[in-house]
C-alpha atoms as a PDB file:
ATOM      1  CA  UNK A   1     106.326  88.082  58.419  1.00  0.00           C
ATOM      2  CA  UNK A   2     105.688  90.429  61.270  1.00  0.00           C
ATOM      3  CA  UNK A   3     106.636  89.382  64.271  1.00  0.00           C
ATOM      4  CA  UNK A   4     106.913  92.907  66.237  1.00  0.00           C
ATOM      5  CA  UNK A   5     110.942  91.890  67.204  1.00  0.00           C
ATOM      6  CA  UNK A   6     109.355  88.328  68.775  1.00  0.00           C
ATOM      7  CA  UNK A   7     111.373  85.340  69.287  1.00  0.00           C
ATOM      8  CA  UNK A   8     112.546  83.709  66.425  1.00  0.00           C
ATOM      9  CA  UNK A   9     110.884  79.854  66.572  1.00  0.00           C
ATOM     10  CA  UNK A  10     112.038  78.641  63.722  1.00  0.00           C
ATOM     11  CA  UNK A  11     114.694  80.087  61.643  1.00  0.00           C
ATOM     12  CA  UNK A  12     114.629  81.652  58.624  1.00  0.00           C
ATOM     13  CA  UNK A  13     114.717  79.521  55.570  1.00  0.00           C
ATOM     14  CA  UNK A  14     115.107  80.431  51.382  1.00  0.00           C
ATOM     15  CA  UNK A  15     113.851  78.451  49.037  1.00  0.00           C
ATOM     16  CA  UNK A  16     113.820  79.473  45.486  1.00  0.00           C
ATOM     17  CA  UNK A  17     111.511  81.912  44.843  1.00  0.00           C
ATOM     18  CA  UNK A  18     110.110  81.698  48.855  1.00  0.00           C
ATOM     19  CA  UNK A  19     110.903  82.760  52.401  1.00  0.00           C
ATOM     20  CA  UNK A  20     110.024  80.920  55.119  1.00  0.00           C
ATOM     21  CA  UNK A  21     110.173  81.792  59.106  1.00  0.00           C
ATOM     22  CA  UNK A  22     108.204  81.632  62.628  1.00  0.00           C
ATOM     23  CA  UNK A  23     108.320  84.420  65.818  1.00  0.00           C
ATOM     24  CA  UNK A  24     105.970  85.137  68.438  1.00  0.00           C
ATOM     25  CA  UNK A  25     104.876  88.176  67.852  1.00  0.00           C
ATOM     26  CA  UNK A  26     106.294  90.272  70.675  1.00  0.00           C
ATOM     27  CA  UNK A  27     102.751  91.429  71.846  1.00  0.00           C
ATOM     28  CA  UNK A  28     102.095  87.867  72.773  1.00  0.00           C
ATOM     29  CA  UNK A  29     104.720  86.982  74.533  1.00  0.00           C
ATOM     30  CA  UNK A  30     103.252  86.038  78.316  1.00  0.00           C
ATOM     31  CA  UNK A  31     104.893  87.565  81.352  1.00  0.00           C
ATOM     32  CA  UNK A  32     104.841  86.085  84.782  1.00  0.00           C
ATOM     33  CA  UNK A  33     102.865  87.918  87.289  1.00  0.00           C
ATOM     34  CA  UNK A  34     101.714  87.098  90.834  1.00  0.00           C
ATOM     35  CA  UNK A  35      98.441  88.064  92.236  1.00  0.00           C
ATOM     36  CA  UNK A  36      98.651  88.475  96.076  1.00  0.00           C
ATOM     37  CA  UNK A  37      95.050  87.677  97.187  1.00  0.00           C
ATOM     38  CA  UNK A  38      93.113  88.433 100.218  1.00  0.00           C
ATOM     39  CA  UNK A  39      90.948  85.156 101.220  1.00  0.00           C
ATOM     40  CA  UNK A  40      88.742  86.804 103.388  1.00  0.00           C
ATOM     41  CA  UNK A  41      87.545  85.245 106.935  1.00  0.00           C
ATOM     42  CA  UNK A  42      87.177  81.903 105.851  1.00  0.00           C
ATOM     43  CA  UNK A  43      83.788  81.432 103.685  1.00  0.00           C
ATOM     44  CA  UNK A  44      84.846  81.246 100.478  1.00  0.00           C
ATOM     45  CA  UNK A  45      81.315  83.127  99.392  1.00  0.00           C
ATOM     46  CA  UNK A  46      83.232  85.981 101.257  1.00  0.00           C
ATOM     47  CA  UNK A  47      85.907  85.932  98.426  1.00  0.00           C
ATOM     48  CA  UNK A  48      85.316  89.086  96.477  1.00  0.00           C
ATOM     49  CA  UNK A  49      84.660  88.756  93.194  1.00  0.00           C
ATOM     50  CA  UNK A  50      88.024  89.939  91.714  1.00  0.00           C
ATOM     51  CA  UNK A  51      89.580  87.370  94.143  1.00  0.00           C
ATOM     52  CA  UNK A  52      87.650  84.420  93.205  1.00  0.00           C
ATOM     53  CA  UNK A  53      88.502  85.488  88.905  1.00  0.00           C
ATOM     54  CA  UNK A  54      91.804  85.497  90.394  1.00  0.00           C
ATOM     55  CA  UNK A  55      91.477  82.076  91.667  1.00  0.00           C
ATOM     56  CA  UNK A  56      89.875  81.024  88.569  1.00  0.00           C
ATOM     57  CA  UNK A  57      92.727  81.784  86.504  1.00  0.00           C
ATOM     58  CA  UNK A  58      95.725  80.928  88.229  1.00  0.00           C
ATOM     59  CA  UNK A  59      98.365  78.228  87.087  1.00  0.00           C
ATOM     60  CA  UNK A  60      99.697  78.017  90.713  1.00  0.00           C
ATOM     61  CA  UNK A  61      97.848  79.063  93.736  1.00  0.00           C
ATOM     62  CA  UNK A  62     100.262  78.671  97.475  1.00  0.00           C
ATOM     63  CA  UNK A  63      97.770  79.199 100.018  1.00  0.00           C
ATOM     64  CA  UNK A  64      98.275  80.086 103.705  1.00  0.00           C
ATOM     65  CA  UNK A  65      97.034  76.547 104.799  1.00  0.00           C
ATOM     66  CA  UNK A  66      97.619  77.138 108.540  1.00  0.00           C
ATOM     67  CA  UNK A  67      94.875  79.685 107.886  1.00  0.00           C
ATOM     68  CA  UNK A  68      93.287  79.352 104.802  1.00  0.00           C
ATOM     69  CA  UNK A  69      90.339  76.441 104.389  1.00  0.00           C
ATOM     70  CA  UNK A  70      91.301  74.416 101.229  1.00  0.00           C
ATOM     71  CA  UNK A  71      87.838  74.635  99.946  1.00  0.00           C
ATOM     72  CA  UNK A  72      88.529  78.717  99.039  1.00  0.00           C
ATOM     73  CA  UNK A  73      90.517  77.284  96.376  1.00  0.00           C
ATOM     74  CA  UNK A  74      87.982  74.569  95.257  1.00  0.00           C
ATOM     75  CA  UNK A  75      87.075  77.527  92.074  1.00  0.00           C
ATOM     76  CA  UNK A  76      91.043  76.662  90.371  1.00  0.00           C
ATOM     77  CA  UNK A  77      90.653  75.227  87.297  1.00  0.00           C
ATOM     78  CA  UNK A  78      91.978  72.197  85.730  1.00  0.00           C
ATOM     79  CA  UNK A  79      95.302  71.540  86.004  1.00  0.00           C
ATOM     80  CA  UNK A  80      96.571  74.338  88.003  1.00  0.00           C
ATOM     81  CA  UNK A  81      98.382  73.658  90.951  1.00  0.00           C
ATOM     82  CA  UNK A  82      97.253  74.026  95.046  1.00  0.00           C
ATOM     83  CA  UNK A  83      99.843  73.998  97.488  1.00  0.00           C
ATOM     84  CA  UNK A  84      99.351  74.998 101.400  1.00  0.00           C
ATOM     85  CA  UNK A  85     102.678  76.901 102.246  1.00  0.00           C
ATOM     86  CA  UNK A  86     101.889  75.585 105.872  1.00  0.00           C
ATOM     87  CA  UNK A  87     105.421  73.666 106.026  1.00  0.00           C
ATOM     88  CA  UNK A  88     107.331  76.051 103.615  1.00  0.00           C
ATOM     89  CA  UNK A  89     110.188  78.631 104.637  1.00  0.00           C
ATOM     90  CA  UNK A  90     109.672  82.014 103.413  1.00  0.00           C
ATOM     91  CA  UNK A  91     112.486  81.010 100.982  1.00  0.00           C
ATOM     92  CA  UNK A  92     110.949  77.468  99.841  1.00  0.00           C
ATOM     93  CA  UNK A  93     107.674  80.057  99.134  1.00  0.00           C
ATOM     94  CA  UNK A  94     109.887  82.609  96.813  1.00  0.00           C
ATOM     95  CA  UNK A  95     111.295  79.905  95.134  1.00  0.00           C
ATOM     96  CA  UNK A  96     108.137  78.315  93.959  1.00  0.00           C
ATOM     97  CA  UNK A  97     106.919  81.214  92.971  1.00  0.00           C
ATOM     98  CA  UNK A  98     109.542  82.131  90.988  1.00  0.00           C
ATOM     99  CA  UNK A  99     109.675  78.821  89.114  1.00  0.00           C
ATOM    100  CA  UNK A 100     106.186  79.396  87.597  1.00  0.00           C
ATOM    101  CA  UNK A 101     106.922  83.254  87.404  1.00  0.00           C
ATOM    102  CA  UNK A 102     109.502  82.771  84.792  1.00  0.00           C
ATOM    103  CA  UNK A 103     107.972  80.591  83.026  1.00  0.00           C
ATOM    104  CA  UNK A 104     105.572  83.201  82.557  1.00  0.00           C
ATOM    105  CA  UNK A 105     101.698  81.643  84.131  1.00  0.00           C
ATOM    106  CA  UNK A 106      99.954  83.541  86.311  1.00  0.00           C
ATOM    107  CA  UNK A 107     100.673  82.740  90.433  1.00  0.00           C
ATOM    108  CA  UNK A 108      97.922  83.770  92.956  1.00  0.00           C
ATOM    109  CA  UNK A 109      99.341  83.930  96.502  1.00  0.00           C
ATOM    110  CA  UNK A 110      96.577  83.403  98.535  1.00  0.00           C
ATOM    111  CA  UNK A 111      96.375  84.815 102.244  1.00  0.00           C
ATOM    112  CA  UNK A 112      94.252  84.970 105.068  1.00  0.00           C
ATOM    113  CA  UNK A 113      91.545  88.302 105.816  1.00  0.00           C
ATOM    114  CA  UNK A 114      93.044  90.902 104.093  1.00  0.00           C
ATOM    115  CA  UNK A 115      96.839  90.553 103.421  1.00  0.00           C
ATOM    116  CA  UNK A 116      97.678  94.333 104.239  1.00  0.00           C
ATOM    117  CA  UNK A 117      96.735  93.907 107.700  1.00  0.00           C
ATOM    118  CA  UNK A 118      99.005  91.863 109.794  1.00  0.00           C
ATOM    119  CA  UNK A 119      99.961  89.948 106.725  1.00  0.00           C
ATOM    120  CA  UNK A 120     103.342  88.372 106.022  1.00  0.00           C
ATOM    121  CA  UNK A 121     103.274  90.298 102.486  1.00  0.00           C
ATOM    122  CA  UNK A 122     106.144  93.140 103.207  1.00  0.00           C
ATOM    123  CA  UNK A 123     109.383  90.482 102.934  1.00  0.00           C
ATOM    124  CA  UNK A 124     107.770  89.049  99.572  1.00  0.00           C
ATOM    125  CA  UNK A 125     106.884  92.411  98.187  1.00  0.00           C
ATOM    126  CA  UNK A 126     111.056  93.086  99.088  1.00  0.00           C
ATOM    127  CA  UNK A 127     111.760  90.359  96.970  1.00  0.00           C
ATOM    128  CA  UNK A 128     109.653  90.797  94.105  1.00  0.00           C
ATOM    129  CA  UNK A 129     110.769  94.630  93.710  1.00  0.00           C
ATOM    130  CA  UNK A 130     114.501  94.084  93.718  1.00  0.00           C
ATOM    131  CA  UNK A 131     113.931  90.962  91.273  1.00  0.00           C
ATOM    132  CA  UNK A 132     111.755  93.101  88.869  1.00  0.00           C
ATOM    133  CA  UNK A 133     108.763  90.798  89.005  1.00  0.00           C
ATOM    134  CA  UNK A 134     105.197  91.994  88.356  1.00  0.00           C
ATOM    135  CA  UNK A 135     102.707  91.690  91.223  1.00  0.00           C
ATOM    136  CA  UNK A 136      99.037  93.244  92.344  1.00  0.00           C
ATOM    137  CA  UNK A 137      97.583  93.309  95.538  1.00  0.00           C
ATOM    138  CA  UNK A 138      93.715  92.061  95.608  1.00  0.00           C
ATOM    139  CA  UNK A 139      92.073  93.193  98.969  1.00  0.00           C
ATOM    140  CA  UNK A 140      89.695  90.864 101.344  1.00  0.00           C
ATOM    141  CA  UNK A 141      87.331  91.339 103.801  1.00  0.00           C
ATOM    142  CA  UNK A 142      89.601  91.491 107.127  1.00  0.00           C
ATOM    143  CA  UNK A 143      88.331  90.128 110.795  1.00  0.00           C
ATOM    144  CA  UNK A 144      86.943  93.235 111.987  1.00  0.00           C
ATOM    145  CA  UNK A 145      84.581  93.692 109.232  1.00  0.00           C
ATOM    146  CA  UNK A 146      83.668  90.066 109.434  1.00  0.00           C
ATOM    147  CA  UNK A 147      83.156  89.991 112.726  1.00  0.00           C
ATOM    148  CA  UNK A 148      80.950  93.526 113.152  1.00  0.00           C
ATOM    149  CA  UNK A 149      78.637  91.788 110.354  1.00  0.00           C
ATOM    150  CA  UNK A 150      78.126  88.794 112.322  1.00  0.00           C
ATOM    151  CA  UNK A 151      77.492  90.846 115.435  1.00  0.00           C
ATOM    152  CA  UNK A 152      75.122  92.866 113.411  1.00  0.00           C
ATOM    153  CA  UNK A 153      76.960  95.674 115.113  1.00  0.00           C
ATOM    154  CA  UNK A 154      78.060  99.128 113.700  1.00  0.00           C
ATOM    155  CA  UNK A 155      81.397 100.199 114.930  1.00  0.00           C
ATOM    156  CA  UNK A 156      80.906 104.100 114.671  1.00  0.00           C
ATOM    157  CA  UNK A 157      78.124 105.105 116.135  1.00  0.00           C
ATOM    158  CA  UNK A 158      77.350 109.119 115.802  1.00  0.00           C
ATOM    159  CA  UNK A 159      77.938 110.952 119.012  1.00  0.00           C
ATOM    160  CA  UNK A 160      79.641 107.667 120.611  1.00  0.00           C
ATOM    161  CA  UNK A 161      82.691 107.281 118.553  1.00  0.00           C
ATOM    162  CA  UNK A 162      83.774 107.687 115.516  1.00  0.00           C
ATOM    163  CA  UNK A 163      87.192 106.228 115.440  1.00  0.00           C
ATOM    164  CA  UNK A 164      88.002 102.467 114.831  1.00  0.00           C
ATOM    165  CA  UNK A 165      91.608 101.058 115.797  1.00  0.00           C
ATOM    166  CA  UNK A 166      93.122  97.906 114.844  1.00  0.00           C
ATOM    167  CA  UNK A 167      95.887  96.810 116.548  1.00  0.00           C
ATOM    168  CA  UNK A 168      97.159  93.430 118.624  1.00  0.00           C
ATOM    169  CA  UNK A 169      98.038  92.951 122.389  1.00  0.00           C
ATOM    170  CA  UNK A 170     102.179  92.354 123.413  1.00  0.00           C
ATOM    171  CA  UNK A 171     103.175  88.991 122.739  1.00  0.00           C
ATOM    172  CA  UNK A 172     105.689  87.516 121.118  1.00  0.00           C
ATOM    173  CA  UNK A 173     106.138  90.543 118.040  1.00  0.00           C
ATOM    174  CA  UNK A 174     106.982  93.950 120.374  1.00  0.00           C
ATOM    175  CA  UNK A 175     104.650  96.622 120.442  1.00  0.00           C
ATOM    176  CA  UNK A 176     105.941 100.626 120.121  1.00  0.00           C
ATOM    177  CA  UNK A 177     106.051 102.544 123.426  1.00  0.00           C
ATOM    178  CA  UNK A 178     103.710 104.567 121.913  1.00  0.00           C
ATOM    179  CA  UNK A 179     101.004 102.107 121.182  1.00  0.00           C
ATOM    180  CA  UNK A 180     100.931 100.561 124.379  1.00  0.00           C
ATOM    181  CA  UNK A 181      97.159  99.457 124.439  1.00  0.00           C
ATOM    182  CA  UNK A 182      96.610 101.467 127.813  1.00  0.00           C
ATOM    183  CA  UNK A 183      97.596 104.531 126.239  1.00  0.00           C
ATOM    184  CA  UNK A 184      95.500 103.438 122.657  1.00  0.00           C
ATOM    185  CA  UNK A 185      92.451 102.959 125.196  1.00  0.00           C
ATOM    186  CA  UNK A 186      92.635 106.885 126.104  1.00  0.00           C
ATOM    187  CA  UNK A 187      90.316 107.526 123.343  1.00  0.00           C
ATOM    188  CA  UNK A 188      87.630 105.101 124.100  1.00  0.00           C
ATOM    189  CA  UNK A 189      87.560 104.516 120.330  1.00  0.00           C
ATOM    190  CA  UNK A 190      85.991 101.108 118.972  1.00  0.00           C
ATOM    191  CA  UNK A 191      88.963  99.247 119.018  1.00  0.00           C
ATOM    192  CA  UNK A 192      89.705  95.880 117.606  1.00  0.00           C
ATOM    193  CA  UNK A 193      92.463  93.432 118.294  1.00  0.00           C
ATOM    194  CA  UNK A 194      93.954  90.896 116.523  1.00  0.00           C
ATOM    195  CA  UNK A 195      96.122  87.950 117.388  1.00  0.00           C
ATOM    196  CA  UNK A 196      95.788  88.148 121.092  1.00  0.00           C
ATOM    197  CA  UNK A 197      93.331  84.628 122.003  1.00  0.00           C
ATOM    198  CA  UNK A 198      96.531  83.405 124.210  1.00  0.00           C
ATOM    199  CA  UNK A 199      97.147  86.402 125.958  1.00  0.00           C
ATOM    200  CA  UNK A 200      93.305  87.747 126.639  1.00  0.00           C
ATOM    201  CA  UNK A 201      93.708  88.111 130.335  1.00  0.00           C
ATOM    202  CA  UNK A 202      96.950  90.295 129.810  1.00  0.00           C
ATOM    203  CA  UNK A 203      94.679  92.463 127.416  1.00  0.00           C
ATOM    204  CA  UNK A 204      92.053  92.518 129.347  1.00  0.00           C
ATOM    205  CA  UNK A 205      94.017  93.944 132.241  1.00  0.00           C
ATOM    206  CA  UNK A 206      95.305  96.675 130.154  1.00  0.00           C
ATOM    207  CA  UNK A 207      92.146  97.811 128.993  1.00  0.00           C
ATOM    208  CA  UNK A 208      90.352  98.037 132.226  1.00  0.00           C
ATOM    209  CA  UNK A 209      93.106 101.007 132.886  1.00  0.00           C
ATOM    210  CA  UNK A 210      90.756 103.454 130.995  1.00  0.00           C
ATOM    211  CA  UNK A 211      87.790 101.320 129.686  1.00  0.00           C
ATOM    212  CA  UNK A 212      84.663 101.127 132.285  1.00  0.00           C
ATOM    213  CA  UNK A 213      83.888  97.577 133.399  1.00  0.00           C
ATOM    214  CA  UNK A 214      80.667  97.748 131.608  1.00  0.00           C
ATOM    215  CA  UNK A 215      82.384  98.312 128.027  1.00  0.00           C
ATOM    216  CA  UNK A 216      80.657  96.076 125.282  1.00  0.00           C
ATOM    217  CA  UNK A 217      82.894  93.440 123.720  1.00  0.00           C
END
């Protein structure tokens, strides 16, 4: 028997002239791990490819339902298990994870555009590290990408600008002093800004301090 120091599955047993035992061999022993996902803008053709095998393979996949469509799941096979984390508390989220985790399938947290840009990533990643558990971060196609493409507008344009900056008006999260968006709108860079629909005007009126009037949007 070689069972590479496995777990023992069924003890060992003598017989006369024979010895008898089970053990996974410790090579193939499964480990939880949890793929954090970007879902893109929506379209689940927009899923990259490593995102969708992702999807494809998962036991559990906990999707950002206040912003992720259902159908960018519809590619989970049999069996696995789609939850929207709509109603859950960051803890309620850890906790499910963690169930499948240790029981070592494969968990694909699924969030919206790309989940490095104004994600909600950084508290789970916390968690994971101090706990020891395996995770990989699969990119998506954020907003601004999305949203140049359906434009069919380039954001750098030689001689124009060269410079593209992502950032968000003032609402309810506090911006830095130093990234007031008056004083990002010195350059007259591209700039593109998330999460701001409810306060537009307030933008608006903080742009016009350096942008001309006739700015595209």
């Amino acid at each position: 028997l070689a069972s590479a120091g496995g777990r023992l599955i069924m003890p060992k047993t003598k017989g006369g002239d024979w010895t008898v035992a089970a053990a996974i061999a410790g090579d193939y022993i499964r480990e939880g791990h949890i793929e954090i996902v970007g879902a893109g803008p929506g379209d689940p053709d927009l899923v990259s490819v490593r995102g969708r095998r992702m999807l494809e393979r998962a036991d559990l996949i906990l999707y950002a339902g206040s912003l992720v469509p259902r159908s960018v799941t519809d590619c989970a096979k049999p069996g696995a298990t789609v939850r929207s984390s709509a109603s859950l508390a960051l803890e309620e989220q850890i906790a499910i994870m963690k169930e499948y985790y240790d029981r070592g399938k494969f968990v694909v947290r699924l969030h919206t555009g790309d989940p490095c840009l104004y994600g909600a990533i950084q508290e789970q990643m916390n968690h994971f590290d101090r706990h020891g558990m395996r995770y990989h971060i699969t990119p998506g196609i954020s907003a601004f990408q999305a949203a140049a493409a359906e434009l069919r507008s380039q954001f750098t344009i030689p001689r124009k600008t060269q410079t593209i900056i992502l950032t968000r008006g003032e609402g309810r999260t506090p911006m830095p002093d130093t990234e007031k968006l008056h004083l990002l709108a010195r350059s007259r860079s591209t700039m593109c800004i998330y999460l701001s629909a409810d306060i537009v005007e307030n933008v608006q009126e903080e742009l016009l301090r350096e942008y001309p009037a006739d700015t595209p949007v």
